[in-house]
C-alpha atoms as a PDB file:
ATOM      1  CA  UNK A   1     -17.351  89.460-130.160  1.00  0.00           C
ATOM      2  CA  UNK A   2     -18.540  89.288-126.243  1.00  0.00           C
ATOM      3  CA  UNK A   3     -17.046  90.671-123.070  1.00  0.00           C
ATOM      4  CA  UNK A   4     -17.984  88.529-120.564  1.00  0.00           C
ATOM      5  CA  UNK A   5     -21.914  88.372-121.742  1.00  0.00           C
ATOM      6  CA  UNK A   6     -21.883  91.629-123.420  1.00  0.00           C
ATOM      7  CA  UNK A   7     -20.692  92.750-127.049  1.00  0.00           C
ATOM      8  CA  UNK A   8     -17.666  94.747-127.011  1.00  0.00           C
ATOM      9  CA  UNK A   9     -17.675  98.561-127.373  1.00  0.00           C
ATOM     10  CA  UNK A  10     -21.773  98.436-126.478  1.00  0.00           C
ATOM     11  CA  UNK A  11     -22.496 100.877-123.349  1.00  0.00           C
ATOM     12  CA  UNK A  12     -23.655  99.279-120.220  1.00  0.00           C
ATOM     13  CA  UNK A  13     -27.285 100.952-119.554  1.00  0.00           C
ATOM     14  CA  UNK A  14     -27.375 103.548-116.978  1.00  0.00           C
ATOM     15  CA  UNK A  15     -30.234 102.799-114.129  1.00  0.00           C
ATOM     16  CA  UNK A  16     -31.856 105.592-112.087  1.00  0.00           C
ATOM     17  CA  UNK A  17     -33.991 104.669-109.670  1.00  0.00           C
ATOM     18  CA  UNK A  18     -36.372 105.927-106.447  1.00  0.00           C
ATOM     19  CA  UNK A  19     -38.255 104.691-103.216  1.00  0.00           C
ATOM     20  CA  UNK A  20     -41.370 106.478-102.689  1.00  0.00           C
ATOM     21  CA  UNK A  21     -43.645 106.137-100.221  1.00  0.00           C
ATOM     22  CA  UNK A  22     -47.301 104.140-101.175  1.00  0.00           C
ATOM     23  CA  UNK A  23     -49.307 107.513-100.447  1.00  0.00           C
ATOM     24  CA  UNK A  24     -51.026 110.223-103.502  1.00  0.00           C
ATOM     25  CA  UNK A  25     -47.448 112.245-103.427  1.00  0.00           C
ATOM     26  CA  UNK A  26     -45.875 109.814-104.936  1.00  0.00           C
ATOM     27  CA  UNK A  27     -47.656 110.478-108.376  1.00  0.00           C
ATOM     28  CA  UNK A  28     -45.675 113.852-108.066  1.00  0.00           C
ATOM     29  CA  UNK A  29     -42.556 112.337-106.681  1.00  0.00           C
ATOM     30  CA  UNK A  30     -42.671 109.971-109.637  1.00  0.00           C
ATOM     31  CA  UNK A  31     -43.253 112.011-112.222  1.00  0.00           C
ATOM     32  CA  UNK A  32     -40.540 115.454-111.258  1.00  0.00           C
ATOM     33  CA  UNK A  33     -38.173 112.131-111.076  1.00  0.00           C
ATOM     34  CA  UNK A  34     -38.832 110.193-114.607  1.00  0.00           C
ATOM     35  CA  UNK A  35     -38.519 114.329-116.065  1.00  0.00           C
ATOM     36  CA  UNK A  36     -35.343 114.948-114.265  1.00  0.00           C
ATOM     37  CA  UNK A  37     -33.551 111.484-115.141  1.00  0.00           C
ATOM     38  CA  UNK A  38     -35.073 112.447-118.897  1.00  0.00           C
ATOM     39  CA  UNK A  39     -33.300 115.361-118.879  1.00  0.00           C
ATOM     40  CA  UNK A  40     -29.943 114.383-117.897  1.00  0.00           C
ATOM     41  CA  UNK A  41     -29.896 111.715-120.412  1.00  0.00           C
ATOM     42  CA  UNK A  42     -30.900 113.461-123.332  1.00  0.00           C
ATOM     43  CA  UNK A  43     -34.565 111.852-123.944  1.00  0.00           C
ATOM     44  CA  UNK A  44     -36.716 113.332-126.167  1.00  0.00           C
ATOM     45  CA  UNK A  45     -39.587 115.724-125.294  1.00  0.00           C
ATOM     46  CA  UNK A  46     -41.717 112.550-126.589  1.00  0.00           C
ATOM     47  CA  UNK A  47     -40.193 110.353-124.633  1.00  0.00           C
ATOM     48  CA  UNK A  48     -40.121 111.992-121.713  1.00  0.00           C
ATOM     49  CA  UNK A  49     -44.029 112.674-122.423  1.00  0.00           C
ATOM     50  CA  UNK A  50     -44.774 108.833-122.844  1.00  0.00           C
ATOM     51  CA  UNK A  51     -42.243 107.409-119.785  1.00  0.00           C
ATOM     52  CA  UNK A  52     -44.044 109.967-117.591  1.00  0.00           C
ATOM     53  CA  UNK A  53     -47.256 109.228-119.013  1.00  0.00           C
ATOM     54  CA  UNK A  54     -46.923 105.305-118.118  1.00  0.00           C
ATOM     55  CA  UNK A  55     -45.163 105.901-115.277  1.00  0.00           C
ATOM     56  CA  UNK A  56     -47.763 108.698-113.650  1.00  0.00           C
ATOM     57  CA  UNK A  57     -50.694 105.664-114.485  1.00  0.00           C
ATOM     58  CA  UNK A  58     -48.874 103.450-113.202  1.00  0.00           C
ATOM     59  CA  UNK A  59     -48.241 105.105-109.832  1.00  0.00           C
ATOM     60  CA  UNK A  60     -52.097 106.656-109.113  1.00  0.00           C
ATOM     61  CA  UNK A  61     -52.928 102.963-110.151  1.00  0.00           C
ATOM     62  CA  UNK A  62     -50.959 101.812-107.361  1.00  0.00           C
ATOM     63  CA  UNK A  63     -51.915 104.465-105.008  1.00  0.00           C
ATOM     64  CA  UNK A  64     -55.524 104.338-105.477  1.00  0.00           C
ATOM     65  CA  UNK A  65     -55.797 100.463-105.258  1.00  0.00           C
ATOM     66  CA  UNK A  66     -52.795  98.251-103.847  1.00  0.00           C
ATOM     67  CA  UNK A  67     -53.479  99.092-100.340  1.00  0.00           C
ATOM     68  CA  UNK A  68     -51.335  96.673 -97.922  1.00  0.00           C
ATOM     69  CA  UNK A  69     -52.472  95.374 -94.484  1.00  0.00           C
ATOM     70  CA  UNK A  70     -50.230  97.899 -92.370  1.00  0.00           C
ATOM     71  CA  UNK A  71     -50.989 100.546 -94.596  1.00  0.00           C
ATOM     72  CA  UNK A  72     -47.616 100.998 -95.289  1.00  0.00           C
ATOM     73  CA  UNK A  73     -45.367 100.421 -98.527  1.00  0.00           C
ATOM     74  CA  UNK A  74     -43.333 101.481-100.712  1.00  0.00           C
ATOM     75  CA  UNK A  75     -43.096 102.065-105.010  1.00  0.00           C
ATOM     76  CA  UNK A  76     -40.042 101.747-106.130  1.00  0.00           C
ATOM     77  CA  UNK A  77     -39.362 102.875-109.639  1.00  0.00           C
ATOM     78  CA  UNK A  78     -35.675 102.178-111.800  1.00  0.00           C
ATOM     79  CA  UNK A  79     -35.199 103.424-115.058  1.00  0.00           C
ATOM     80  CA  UNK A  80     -32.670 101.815-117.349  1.00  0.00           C
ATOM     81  CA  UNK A  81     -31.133 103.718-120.126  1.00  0.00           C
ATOM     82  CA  UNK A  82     -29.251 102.960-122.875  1.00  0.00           C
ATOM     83  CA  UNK A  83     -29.182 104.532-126.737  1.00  0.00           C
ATOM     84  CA  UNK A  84     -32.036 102.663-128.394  1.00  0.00           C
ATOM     85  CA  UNK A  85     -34.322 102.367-125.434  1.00  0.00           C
ATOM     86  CA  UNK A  86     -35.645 102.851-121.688  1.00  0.00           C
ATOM     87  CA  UNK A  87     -36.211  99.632-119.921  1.00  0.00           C
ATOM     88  CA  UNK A  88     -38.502 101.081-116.445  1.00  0.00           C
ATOM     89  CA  UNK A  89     -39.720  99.078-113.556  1.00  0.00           C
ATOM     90  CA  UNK A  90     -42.081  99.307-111.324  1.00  0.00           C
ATOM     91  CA  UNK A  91     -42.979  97.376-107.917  1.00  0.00           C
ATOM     92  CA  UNK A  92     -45.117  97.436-104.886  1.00  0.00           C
ATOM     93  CA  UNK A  93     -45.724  95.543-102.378  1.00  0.00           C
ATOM     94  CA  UNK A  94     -49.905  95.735-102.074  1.00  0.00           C
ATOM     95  CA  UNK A  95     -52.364  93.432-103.060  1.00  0.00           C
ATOM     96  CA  UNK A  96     -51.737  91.000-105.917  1.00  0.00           C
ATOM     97  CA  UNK A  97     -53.194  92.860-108.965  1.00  0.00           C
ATOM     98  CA  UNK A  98     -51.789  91.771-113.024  1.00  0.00           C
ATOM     99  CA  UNK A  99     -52.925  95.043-114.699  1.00  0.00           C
ATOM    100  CA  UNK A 100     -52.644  93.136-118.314  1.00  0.00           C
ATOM    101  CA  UNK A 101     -55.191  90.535-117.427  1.00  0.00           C
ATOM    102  CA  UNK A 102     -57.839  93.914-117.452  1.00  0.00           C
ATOM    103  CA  UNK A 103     -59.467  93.264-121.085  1.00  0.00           C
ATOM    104  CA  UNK A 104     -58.490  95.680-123.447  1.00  0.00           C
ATOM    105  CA  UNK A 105     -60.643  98.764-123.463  1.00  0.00           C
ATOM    106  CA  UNK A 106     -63.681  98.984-126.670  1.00  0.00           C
ATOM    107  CA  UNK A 107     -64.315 102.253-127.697  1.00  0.00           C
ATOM    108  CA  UNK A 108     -67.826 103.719-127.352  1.00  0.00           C
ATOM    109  CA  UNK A 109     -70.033 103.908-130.352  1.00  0.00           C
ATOM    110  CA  UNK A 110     -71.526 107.217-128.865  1.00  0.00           C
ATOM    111  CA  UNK A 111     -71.036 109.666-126.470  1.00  0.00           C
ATOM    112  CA  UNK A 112     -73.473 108.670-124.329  1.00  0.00           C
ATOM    113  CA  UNK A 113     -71.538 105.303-124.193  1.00  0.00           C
ATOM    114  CA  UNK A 114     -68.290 106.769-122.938  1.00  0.00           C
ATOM    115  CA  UNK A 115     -67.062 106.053-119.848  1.00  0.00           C
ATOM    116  CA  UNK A 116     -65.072 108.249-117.720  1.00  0.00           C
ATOM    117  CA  UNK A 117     -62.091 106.484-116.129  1.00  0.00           C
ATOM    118  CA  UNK A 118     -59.945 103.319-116.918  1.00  0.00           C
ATOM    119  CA  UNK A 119     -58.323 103.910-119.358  1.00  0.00           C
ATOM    120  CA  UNK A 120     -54.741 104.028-117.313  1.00  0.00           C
ATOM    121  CA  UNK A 121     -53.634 100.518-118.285  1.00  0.00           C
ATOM    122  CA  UNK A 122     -55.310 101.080-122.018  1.00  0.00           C
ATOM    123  CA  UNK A 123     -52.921 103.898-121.877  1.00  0.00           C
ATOM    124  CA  UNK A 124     -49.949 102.546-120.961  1.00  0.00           C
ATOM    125  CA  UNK A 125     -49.996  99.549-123.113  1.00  0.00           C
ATOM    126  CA  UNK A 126     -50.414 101.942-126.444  1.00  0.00           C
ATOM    127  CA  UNK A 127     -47.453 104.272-125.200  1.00  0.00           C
ATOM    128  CA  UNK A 128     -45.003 101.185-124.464  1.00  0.00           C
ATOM    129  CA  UNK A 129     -43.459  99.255-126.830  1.00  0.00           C
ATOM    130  CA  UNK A 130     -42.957  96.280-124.377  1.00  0.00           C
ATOM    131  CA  UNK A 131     -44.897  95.878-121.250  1.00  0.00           C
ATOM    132  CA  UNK A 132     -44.556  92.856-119.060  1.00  0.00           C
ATOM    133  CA  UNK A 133     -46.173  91.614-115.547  1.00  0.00           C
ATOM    134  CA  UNK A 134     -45.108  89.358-113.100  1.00  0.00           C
ATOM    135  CA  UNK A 135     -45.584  88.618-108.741  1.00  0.00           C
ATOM    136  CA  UNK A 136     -42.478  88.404-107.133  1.00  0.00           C
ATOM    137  CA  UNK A 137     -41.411  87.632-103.277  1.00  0.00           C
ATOM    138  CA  UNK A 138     -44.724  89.390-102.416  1.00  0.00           C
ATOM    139  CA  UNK A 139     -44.205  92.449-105.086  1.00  0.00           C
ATOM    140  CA  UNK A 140     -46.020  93.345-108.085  1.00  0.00           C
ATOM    141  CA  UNK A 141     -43.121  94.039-110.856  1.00  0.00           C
ATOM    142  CA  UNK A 142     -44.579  95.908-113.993  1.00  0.00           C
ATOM    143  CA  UNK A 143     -41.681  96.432-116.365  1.00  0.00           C
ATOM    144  CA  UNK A 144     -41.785  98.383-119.864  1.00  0.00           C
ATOM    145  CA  UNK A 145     -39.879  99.800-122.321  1.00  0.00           C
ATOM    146  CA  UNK A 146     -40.098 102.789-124.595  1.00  0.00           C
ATOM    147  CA  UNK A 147     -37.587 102.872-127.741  1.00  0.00           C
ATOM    148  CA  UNK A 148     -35.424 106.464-127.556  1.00  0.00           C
ATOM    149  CA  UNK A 149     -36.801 108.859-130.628  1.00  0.00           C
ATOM    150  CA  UNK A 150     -34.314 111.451-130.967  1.00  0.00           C
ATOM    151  CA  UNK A 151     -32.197 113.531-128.753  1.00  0.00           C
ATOM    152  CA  UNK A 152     -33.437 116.631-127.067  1.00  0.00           C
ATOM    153  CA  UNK A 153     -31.130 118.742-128.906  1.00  0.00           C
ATOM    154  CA  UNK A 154     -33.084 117.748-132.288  1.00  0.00           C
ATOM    155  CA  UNK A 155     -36.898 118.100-130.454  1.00  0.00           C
ATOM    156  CA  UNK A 156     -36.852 121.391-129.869  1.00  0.00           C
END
């Protein structure tokens, strides 16, 4: 049975979310935030680990390449929580950039073959169940989710 869209006795998700500047403290910024929301919701070591994870990518991505015109801009970040999963967003206002059209990253056969670096998006894409990309009124929007483990109270 429904309620207006939504089943009856299900929990509306709770949503976090943050503003940060576009400037290299905003990896920090982002990441003390995603551990603190963890926290107070009960996420999982792991889970916290992977959100942050994505989320710390994510943001030096963003940092290091988006650049506007003015120089200025902002991240902003929301987290929505619910039992079985955290549905996070992420969008900035710099230069048009779709970070799942970067091919998928082939392991080197040696290690003379490895490269150093790039391996952000590679990252986030194995630690997220669901990513998604889109441009929106002049924003990049990177959504993802990460299905909840267990409670902290059973990872320690």
């Amino acid at each position: 049975m429904s309620n207006g869209g939504r089943e009856v006795g299900k929990k509306v998700p709770a949503t976090r979310r943050i503003s940060l500047a576009l400037d290299i403290a905003a990896v920090d910024d982002a990441s003390l935030w995603l551990r603190e929301v963890g926290k107070a919701y009960g996420l999982s070591k792991g889970d916290i680990f992977r959100l942050d994870l994505c989320v710390t990518e994510l943001v030096t991505n963003i940092v290091s390449y988006a650049g506007t015109e003015t120089g200025a801009g902002t991240i902003d970040i929301s987290a929505s929580i619910d039992d079985e999963r955290v549905a996070m967003e992420v969008r900035d206002s710099g230069r048009p950039f779709d970070p799942l059209s970067v091919a998928a990253i082939v392991g080197a056969s040696t290690l003379a073959d490895a490269v150093v670096g790039g391996y952000g998006i590679h990252l986030v894409r194995s630690f997220a169940h669901e990513v998604r990309y889109h441009r929106c009124w002049g924003e990049n929007v990177f959504a993802f989710v990460v299905r909840r483990s267990q409670s902290v109270t059973q990872d320690k």
